[in-house]
C-alpha atoms as a PDB file:
ATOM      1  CA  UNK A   1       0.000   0.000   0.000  1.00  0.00           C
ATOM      2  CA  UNK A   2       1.591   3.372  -1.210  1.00  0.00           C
ATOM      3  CA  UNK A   3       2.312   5.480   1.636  1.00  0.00           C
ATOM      4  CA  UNK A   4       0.299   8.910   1.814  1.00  0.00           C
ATOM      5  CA  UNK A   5       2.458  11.925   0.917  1.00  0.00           C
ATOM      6  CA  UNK A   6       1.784  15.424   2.559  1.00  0.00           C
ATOM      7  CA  UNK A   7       2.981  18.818   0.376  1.00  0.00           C
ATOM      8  CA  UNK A   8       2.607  22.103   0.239  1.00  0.00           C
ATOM      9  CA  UNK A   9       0.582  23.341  -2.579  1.00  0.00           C
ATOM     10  CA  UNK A  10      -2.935  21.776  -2.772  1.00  0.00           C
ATOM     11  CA  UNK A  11      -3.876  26.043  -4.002  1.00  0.00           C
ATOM     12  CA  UNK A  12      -7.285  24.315  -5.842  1.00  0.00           C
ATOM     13  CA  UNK A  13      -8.185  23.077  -2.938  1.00  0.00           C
ATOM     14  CA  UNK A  14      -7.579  25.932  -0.604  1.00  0.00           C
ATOM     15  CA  UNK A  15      -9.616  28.090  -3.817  1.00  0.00           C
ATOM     16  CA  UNK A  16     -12.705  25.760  -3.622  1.00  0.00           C
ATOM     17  CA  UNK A  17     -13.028  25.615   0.366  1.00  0.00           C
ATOM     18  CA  UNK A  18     -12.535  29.625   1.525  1.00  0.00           C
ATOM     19  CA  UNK A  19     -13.548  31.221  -2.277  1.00  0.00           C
ATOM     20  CA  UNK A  20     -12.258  34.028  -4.533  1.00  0.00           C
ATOM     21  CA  UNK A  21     -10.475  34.039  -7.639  1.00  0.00           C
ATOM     22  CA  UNK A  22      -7.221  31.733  -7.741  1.00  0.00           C
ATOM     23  CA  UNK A  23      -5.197  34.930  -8.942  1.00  0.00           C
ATOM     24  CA  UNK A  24      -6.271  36.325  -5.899  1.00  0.00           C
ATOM     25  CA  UNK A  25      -4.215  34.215  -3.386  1.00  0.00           C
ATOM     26  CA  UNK A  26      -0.478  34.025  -2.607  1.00  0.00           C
ATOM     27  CA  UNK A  27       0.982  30.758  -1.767  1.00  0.00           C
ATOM     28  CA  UNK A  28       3.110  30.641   0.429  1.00  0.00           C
ATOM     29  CA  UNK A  29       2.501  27.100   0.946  1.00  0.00           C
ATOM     30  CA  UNK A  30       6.033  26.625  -0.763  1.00  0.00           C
ATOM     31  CA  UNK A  31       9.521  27.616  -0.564  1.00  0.00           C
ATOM     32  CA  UNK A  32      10.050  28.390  -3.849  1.00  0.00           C
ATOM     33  CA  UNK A  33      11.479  31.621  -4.945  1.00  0.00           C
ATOM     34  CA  UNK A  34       8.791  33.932  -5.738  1.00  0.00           C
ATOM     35  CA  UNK A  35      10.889  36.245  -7.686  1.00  0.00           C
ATOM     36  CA  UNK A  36      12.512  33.169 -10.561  1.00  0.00           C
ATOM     37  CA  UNK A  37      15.367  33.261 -12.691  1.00  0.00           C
ATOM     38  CA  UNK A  38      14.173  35.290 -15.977  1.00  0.00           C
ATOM     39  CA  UNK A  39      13.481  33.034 -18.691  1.00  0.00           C
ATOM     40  CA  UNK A  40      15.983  33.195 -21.371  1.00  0.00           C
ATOM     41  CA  UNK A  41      15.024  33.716 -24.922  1.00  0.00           C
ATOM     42  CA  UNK A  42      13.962  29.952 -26.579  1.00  0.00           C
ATOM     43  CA  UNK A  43      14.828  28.881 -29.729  1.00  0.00           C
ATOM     44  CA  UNK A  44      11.643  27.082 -32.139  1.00  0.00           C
ATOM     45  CA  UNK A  45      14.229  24.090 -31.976  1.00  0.00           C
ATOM     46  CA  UNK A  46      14.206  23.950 -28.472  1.00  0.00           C
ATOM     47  CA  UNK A  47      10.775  23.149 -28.172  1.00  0.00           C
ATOM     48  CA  UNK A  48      10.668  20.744 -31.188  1.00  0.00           C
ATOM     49  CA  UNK A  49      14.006  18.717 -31.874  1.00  0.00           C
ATOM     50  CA  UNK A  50      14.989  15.729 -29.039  1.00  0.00           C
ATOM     51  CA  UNK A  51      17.804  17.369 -26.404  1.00  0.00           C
ATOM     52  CA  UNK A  52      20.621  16.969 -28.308  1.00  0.00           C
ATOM     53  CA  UNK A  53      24.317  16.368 -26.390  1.00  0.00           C
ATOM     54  CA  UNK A  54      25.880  19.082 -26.648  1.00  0.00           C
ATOM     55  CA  UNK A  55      22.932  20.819 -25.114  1.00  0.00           C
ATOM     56  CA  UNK A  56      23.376  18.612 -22.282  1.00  0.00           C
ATOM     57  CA  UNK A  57      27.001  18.639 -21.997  1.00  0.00           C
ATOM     58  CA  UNK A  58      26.557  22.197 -21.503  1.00  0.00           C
ATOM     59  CA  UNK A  59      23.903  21.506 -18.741  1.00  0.00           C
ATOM     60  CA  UNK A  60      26.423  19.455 -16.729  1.00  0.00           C
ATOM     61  CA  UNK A  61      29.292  21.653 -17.398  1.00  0.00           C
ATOM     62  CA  UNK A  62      26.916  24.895 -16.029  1.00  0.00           C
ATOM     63  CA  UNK A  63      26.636  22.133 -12.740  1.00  0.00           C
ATOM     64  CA  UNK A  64      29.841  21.280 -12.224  1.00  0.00           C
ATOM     65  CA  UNK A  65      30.790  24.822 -12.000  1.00  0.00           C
ATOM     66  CA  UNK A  66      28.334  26.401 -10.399  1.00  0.00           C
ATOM     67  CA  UNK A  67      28.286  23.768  -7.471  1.00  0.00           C
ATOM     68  CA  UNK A  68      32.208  23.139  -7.454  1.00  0.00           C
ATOM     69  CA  UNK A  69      31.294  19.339  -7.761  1.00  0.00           C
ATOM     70  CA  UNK A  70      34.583  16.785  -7.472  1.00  0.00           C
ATOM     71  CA  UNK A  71      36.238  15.892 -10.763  1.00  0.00           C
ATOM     72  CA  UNK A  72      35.633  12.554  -9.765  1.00  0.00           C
ATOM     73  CA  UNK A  73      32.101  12.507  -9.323  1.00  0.00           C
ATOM     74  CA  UNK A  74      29.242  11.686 -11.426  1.00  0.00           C
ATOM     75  CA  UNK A  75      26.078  14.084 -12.351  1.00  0.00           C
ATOM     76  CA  UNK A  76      22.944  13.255 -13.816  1.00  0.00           C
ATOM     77  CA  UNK A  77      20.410  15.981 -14.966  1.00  0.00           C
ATOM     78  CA  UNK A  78      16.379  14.315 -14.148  1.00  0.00           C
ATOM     79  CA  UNK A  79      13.226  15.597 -14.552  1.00  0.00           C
ATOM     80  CA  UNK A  80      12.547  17.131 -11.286  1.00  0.00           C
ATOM     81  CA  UNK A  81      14.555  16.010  -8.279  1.00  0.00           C
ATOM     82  CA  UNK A  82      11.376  13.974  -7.482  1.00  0.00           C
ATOM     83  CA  UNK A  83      12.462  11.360  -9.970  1.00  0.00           C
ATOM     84  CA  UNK A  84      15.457  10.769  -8.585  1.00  0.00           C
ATOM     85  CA  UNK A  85      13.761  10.704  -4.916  1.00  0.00           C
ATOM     86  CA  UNK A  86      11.254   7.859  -6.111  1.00  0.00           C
ATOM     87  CA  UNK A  87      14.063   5.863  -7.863  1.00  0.00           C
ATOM     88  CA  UNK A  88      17.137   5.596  -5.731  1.00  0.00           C
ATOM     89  CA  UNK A  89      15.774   3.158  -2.911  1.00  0.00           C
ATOM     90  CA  UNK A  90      16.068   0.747  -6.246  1.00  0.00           C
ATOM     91  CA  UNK A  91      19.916   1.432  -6.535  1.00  0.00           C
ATOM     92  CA  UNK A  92      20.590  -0.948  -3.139  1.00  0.00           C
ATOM     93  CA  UNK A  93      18.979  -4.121  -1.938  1.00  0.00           C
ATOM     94  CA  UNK A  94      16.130  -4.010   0.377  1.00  0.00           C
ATOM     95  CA  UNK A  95      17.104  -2.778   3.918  1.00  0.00           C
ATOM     96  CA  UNK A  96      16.669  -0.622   6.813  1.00  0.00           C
ATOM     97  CA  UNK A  97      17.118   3.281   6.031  1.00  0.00           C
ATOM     98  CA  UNK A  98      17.441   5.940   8.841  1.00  0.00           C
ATOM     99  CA  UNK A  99      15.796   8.973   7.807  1.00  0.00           C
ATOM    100  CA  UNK A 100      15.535  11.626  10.651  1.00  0.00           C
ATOM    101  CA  UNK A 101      12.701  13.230  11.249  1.00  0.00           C
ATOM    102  CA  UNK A 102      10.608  15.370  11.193  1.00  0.00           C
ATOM    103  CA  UNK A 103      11.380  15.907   7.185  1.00  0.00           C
ATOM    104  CA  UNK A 104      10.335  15.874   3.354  1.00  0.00           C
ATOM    105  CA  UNK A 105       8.199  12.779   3.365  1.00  0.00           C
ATOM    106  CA  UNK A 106       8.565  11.816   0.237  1.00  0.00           C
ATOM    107  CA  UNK A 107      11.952   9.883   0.695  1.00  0.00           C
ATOM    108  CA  UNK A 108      10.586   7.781   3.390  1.00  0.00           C
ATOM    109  CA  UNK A 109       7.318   7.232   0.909  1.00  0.00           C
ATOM    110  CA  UNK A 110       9.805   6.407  -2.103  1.00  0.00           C
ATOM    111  CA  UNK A 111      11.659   3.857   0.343  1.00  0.00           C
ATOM    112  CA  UNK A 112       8.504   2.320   1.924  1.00  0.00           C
ATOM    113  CA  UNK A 113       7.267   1.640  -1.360  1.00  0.00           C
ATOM    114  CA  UNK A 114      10.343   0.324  -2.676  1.00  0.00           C
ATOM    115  CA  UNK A 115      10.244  -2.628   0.455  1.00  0.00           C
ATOM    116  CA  UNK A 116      12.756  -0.791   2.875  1.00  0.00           C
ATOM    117  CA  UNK A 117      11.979  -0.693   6.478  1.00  0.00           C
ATOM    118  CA  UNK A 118      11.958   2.978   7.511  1.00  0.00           C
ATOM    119  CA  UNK A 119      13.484   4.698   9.914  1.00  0.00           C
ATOM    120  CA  UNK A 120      16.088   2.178  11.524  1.00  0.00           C
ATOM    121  CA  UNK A 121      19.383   3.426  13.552  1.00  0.00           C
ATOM    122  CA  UNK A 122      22.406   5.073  12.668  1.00  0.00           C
ATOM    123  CA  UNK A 123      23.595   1.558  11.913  1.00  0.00           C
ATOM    124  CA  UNK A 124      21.022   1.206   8.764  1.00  0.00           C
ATOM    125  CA  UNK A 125      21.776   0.040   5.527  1.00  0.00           C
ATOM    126  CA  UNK A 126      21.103   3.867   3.853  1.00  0.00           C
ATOM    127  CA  UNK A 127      20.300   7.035   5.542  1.00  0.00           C
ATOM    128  CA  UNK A 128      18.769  10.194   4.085  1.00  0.00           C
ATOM    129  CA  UNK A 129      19.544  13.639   5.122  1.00  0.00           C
ATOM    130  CA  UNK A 130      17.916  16.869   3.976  1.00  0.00           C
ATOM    131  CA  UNK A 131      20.350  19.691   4.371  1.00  0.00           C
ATOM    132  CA  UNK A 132      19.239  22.063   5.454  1.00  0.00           C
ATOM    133  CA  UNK A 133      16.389  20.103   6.918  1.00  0.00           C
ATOM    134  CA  UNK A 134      12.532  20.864   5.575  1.00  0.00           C
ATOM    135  CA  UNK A 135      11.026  22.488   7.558  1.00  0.00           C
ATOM    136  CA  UNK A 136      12.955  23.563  10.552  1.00  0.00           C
ATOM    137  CA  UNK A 137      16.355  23.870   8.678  1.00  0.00           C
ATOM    138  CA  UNK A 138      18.819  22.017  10.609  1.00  0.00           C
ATOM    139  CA  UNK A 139      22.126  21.279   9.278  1.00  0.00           C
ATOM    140  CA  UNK A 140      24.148  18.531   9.005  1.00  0.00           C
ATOM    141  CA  UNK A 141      27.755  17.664   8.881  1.00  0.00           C
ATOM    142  CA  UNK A 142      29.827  14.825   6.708  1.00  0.00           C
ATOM    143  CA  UNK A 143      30.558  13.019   9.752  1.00  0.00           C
ATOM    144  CA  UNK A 144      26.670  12.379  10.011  1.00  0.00           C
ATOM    145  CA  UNK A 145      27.458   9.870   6.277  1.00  0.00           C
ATOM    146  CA  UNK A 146      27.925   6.571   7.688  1.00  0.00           C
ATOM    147  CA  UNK A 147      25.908   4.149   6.107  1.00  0.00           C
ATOM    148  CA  UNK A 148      26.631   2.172   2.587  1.00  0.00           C
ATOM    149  CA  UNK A 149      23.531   3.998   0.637  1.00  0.00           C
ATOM    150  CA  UNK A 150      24.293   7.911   1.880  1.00  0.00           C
ATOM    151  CA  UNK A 151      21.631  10.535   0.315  1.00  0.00           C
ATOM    152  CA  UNK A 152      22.236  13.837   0.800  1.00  0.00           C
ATOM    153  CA  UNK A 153      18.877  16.246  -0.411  1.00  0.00           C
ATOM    154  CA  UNK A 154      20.238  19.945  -0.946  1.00  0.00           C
ATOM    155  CA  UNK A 155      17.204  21.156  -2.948  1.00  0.00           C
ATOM    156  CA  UNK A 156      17.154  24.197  -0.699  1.00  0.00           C
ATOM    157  CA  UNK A 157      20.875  24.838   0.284  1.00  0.00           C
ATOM    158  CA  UNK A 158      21.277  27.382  -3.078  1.00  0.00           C
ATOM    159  CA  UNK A 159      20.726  29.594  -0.684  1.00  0.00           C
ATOM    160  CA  UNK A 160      23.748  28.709   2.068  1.00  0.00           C
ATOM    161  CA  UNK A 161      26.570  27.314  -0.765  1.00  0.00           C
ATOM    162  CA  UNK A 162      29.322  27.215   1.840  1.00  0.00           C
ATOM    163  CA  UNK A 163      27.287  24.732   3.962  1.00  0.00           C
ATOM    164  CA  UNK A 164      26.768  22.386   1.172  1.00  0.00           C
ATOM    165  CA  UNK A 165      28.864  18.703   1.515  1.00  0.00           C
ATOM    166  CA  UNK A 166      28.976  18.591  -2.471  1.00  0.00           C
ATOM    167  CA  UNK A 167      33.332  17.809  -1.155  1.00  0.00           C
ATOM    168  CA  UNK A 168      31.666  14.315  -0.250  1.00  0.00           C
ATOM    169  CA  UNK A 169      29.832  13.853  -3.657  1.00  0.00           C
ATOM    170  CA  UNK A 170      33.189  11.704  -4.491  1.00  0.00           C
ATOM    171  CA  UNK A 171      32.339   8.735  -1.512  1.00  0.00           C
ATOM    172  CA  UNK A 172      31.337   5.536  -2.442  1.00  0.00           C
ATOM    173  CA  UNK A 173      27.848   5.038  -2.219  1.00  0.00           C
ATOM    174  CA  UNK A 174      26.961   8.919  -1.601  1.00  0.00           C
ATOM    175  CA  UNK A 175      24.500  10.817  -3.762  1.00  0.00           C
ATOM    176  CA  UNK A 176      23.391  14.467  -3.382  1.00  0.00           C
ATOM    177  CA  UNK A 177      20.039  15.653  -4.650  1.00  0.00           C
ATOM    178  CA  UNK A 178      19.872  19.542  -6.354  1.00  0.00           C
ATOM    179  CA  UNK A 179      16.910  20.896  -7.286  1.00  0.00           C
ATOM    180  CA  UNK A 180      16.385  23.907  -9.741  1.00  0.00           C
ATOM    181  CA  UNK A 181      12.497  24.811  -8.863  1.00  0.00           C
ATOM    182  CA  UNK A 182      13.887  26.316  -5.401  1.00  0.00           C
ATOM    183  CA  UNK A 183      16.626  28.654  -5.249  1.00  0.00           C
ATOM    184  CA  UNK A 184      15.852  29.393  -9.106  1.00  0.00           C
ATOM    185  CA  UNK A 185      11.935  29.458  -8.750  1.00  0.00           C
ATOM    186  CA  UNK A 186      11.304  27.762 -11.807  1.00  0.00           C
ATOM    187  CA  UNK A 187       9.392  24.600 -10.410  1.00  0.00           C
ATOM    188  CA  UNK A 188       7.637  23.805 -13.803  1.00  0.00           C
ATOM    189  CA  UNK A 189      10.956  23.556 -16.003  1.00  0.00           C
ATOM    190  CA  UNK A 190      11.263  20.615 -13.972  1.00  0.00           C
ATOM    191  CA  UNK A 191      14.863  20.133 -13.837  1.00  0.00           C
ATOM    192  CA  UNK A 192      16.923  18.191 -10.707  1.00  0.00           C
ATOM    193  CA  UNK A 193      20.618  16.718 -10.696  1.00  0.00           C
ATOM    194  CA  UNK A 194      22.113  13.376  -8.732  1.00  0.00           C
ATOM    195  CA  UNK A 195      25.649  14.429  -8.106  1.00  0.00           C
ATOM    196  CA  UNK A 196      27.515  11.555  -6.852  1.00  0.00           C
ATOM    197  CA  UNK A 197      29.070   8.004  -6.853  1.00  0.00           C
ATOM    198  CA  UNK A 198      29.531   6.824 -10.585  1.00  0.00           C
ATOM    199  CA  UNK A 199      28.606   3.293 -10.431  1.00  0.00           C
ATOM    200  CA  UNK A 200      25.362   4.587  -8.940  1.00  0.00           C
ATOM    201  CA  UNK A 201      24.547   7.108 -11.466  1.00  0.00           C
ATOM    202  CA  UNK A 202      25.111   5.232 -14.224  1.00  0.00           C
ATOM    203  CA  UNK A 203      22.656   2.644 -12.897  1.00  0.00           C
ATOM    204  CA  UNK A 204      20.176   5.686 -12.344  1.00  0.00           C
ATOM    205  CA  UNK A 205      20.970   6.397 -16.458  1.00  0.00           C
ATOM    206  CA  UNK A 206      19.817   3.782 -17.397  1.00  0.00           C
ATOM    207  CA  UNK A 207      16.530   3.729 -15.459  1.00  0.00           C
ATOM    208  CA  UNK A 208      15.597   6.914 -16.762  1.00  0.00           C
ATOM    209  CA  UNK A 209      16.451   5.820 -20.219  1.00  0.00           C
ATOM    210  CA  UNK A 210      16.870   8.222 -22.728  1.00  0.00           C
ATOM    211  CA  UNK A 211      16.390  12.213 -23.025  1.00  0.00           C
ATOM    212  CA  UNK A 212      14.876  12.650 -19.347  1.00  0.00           C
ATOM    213  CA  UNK A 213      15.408  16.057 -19.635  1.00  0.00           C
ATOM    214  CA  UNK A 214      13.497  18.197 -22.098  1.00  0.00           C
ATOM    215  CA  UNK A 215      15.206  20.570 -24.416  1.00  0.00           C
ATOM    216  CA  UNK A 216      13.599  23.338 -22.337  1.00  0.00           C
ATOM    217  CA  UNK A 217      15.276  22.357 -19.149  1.00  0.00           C
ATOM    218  CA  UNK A 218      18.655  21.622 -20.579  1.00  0.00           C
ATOM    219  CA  UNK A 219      18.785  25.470 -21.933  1.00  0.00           C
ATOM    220  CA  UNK A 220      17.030  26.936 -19.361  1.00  0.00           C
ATOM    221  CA  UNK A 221      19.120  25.797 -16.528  1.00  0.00           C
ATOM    222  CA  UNK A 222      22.772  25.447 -18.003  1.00  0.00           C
ATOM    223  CA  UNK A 223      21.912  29.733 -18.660  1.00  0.00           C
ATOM    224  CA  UNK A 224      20.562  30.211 -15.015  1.00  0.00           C
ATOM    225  CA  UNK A 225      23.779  28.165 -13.378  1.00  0.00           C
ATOM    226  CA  UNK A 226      26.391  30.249 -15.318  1.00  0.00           C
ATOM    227  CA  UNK A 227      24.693  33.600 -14.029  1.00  0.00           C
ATOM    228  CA  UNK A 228      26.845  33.823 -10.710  1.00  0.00           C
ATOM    229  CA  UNK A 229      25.621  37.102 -10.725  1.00  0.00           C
ATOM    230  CA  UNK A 230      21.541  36.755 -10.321  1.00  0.00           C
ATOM    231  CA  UNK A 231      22.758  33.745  -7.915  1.00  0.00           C
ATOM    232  CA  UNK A 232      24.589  35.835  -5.853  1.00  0.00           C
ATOM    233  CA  UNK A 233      22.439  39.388  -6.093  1.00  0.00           C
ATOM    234  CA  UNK A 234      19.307  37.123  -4.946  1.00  0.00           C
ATOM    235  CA  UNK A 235      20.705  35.484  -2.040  1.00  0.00           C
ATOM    236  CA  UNK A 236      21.179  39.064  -0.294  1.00  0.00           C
ATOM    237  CA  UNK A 237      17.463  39.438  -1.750  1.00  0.00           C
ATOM    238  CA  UNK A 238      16.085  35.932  -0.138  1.00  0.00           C
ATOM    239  CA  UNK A 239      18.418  36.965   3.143  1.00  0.00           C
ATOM    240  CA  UNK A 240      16.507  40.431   3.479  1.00  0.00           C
ATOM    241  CA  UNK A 241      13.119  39.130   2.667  1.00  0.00           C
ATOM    242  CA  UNK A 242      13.036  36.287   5.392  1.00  0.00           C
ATOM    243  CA  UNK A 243      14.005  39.271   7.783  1.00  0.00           C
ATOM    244  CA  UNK A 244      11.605  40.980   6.782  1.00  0.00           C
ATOM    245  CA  UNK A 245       8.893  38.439   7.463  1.00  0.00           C
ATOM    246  CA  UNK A 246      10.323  37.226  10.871  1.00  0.00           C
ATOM    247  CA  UNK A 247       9.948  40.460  11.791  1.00  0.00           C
ATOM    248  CA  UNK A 248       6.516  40.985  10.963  1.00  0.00           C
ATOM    249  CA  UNK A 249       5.522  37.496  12.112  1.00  0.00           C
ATOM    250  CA  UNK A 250       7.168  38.279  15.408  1.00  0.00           C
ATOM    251  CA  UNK A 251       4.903  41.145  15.743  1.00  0.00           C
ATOM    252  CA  UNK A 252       1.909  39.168  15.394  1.00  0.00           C
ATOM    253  CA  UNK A 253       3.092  36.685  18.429  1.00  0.00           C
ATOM    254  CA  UNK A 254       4.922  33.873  16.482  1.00  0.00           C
ATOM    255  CA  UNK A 255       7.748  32.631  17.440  1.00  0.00           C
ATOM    256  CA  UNK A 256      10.835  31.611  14.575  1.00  0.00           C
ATOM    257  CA  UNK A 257      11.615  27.820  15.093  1.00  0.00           C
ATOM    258  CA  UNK A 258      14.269  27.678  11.818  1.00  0.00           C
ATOM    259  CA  UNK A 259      13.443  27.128   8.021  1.00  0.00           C
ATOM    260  CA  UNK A 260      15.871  28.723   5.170  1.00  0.00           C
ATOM    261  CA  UNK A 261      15.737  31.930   3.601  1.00  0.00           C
ATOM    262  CA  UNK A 262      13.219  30.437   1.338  1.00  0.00           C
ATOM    263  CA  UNK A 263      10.625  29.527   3.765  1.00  0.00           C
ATOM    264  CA  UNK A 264      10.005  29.851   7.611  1.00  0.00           C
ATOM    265  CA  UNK A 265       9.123  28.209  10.366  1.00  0.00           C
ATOM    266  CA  UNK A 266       7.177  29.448  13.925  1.00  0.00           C
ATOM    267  CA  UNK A 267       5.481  27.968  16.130  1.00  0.00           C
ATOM    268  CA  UNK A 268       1.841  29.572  16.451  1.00  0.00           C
ATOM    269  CA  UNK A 269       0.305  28.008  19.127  1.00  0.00           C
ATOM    270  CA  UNK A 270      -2.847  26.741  17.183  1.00  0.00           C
ATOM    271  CA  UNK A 271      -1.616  26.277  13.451  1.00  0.00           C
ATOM    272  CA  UNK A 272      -4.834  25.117  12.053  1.00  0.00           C
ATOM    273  CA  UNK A 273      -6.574  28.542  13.403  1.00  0.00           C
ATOM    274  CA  UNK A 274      -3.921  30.379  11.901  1.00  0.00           C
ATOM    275  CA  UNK A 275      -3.936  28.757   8.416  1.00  0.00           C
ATOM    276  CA  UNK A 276      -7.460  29.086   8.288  1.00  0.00           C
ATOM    277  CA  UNK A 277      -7.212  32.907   9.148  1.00  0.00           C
ATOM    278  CA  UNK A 278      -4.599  33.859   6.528  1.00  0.00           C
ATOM    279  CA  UNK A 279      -6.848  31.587   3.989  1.00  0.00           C
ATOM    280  CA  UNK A 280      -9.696  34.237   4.487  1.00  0.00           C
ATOM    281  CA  UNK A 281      -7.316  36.812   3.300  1.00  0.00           C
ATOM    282  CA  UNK A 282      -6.555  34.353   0.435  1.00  0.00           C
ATOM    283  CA  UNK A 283      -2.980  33.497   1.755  1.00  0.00           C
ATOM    284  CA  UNK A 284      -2.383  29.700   1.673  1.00  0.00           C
ATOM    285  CA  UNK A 285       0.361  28.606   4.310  1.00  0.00           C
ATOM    286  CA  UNK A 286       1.784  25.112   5.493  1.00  0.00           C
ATOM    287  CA  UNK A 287       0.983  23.199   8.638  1.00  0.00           C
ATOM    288  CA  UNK A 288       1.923  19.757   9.296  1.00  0.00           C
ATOM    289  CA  UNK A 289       0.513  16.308  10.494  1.00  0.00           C
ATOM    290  CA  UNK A 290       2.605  15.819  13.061  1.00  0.00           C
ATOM    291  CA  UNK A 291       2.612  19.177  14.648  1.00  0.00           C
ATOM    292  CA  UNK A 292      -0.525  21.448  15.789  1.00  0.00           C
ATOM    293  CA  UNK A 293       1.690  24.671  16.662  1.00  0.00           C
ATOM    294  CA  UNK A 294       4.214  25.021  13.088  1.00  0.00           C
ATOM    295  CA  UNK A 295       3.062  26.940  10.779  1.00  0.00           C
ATOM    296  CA  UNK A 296       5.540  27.324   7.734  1.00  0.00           C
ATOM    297  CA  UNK A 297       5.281  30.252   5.525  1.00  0.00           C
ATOM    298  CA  UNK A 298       7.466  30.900   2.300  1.00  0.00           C
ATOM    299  CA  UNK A 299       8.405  34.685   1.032  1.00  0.00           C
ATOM    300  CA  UNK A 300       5.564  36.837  -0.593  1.00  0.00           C
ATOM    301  CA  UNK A 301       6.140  37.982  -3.905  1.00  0.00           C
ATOM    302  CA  UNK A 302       6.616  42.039  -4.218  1.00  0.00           C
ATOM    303  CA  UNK A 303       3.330  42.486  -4.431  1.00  0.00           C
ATOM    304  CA  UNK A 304       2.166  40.102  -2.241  1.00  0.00           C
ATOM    305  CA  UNK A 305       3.312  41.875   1.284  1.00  0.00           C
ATOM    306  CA  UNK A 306       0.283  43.862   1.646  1.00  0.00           C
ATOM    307  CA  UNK A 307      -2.558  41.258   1.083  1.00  0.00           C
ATOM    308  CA  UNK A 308       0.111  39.172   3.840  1.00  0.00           C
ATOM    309  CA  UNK A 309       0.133  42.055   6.306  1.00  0.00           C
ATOM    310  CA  UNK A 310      -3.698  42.548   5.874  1.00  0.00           C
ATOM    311  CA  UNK A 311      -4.480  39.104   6.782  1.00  0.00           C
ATOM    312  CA  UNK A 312      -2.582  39.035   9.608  1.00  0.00           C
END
C-alpha cells in the first residue's frame, strides 16, 4: 500500500473551500522563490528537436561549475529532483534506512514503497539527510554519512553554498540531490541533478532511459547556473526578505523555530486557526501532520506583502 504523501501546494483546494479568484491568493505554501530566474530567450528548436548532447554537456558543465562538484564525481540531470527521490531506494537491496525526522516525506514514501523498512538506527543500511532540513532547517555535517547507501537532499541549500557537503559527492555510495524549482523558482521547467558516486549514477541512467530532460530544461538551466551574478544578487534578496517576514511574524506573536531563507518556520500556538485565518485573506500557508503549533510560511512575492500584512 503506497504510503500517503503530505505537500505544500494543494492552491485548488484551498480556492474551492474559503472562495475568490485563484489569482487572488499568494501561496506561500512553498519555498520556492517567488521572484525566478528570468526566462531566457527559446529557440523554435528547443521546443521541437529531441535534447541533443551538446545541449546537455553544456547543462552538466553549467553544474559542475556552479556547485564546485569533485572531478571525480558523477552528475545526472532528471526531470525534477522527485524522480530521482522515487528511484534511488532501487539502486541498493532491500534494507533498513534511517531517515531523521521530522522531514520531506517523500523519501521515506519512495523507500517504503520500494520494500525498505523505515526509519532504523544510525547503523542502517542507507540514511537520508535533507540539508538544510525541511522544515525547521537544521544542518548537518559529513561526519553524520555513515551508512553504505548515503543521500544527501540539498534542494534548498542554493541559498547557504558554503554549507553544502557537495566535497563528499566523491564517496562511495553517496549521492546528493539539487533541485532547480527552489533557489531558481522555476518549479515547472522541472529540472533536478544526482551528483555523486559513478557506479550509482550510471545505474540511475539507465533507469531513466533516454532524453529525461526536455530541451527546455537543458537550456534553461545550463543559462541560469552560469549567471553567478543573479545567484549571488538574490541570495542578499532571499536573506533580506526572510528578515523581513520574521519580523513581521514576530509582531503578530509567532515565534521563529528555523526554516531557510526560502521559507520559515514558527510555532503559532494553534496552526490550524492560523492557516485558516490567513486563507480568508486568500494566503495559503503550510501546517503539518505531526505538529498542531508550526506553521511554515514561504516569502511573498513584491506584491504580495500587503494582502500578507492585511491578513494578519
Amino acid at each position: 500500500m503506497a504510503q500517503e504523501r503530505d505537500h505544500g501546494g494543494g492552491l485548488d483546494a484551498a480556492v474551492a473551500k474559503y472562495g475568490g479568484l485563484r489569482s487572488e491568493w499568494i501561496d506561500l505554501s512553498t519555498g520556492i522563490n517567488p521572484t525566478p530566474y528570468p526566462i531566457p530567450a527559446l529557440s523554435q528548436m528547443d521546443w521541437t528537436a529531441l535534447p541533443d548532447r551538446a545541449a546537455a554537456d553544456r547543462l552538466i558543465a553549467a553544474a559542475r561549475m556552479a556547485w564546485n562538484v569533485p572531478d571525480d564525481a558523477a552528475i545526472l540531470a532528471t526531470p525534477g529532483a522527485s524522480a530521482a527521490i522515487a528511484q534511488i531506494p532501487r539502486l541498493a537491496p532491500q534494507g533498513t534506512v534511517h531517515i531523521p525526522a521530522p522531514t520531506y516525506n517523500e523519501h521515506a514514501a519512495s523507500f517504503a514503497n520500494a520494500g525498505w523498512t523505515v526509519n532504523g538506527d544510525n547503523a542502517a543500511d542507507a540514511r537520508v539527510l535533507v540539508h538544510p532540513n525541511n522544515p525547521d532547517g537544521r544542518h548537518w555535517n559529513a561526519q553524520d554519512m555513515t551508512p553504505p547507501l548515503m543521500v544527501i537532499d540539498e534542494s534548498f541549500c542554493d541559498v547557504t553554498p558554503e554549507a553544502s557537503l557537495i566535497a563528499q559527492a566523491n564517496r562511495p555510495g553517496a549521492l546528493i540531490l539539487k533541485s532547480f524549482g527552489k533557489f531558481w523558482g522555476l518549479a515547472g521547467v522541472r529540472l533536478g541533478f544526482v551528483i555523486g558516486d559513478p557506479v550509482l549514477i550510471a545505474r540511475l541512467t539507465d533507469m531513466l532511459g533516454p532524453w529525461p530532460v526536455s530541451g527546455i530544461a537543458l537550456n534553461v538551466g545550463a543559462t541560469a547556473l552560469e549567471d553567478r551574478a543573479w545567484a549571488d544578487a538574490t541570495r542578499t534578496t532571499l536573506a533580506q526578505d526572510a528578515n523581513r517576514l520574521d519580523t513581521l511574524m514576530q509582531s503578530r506573536g509567532a515565534e521563529l523555530v528555523g526554516g531557510t531563507t526560502l521559507f520559515r518556520l514558527y510555532d503559532v500556538g494553534d496552526a490550524a486557526a492560523w492557516q485558516a485565518r490567513l486563507a480568508q485573506s486568500h494566503v495559503w500557508s503550510r501546517i503539518f501532520p505531526y505538529s498542531n503549533r508550526w506553521l511554515r510560511l514561504g516569502l511573498p512575492p513584491a506584491h504580495g506583502w500587503s494582502q500578507l500584512e492585511s491578513a494578519l
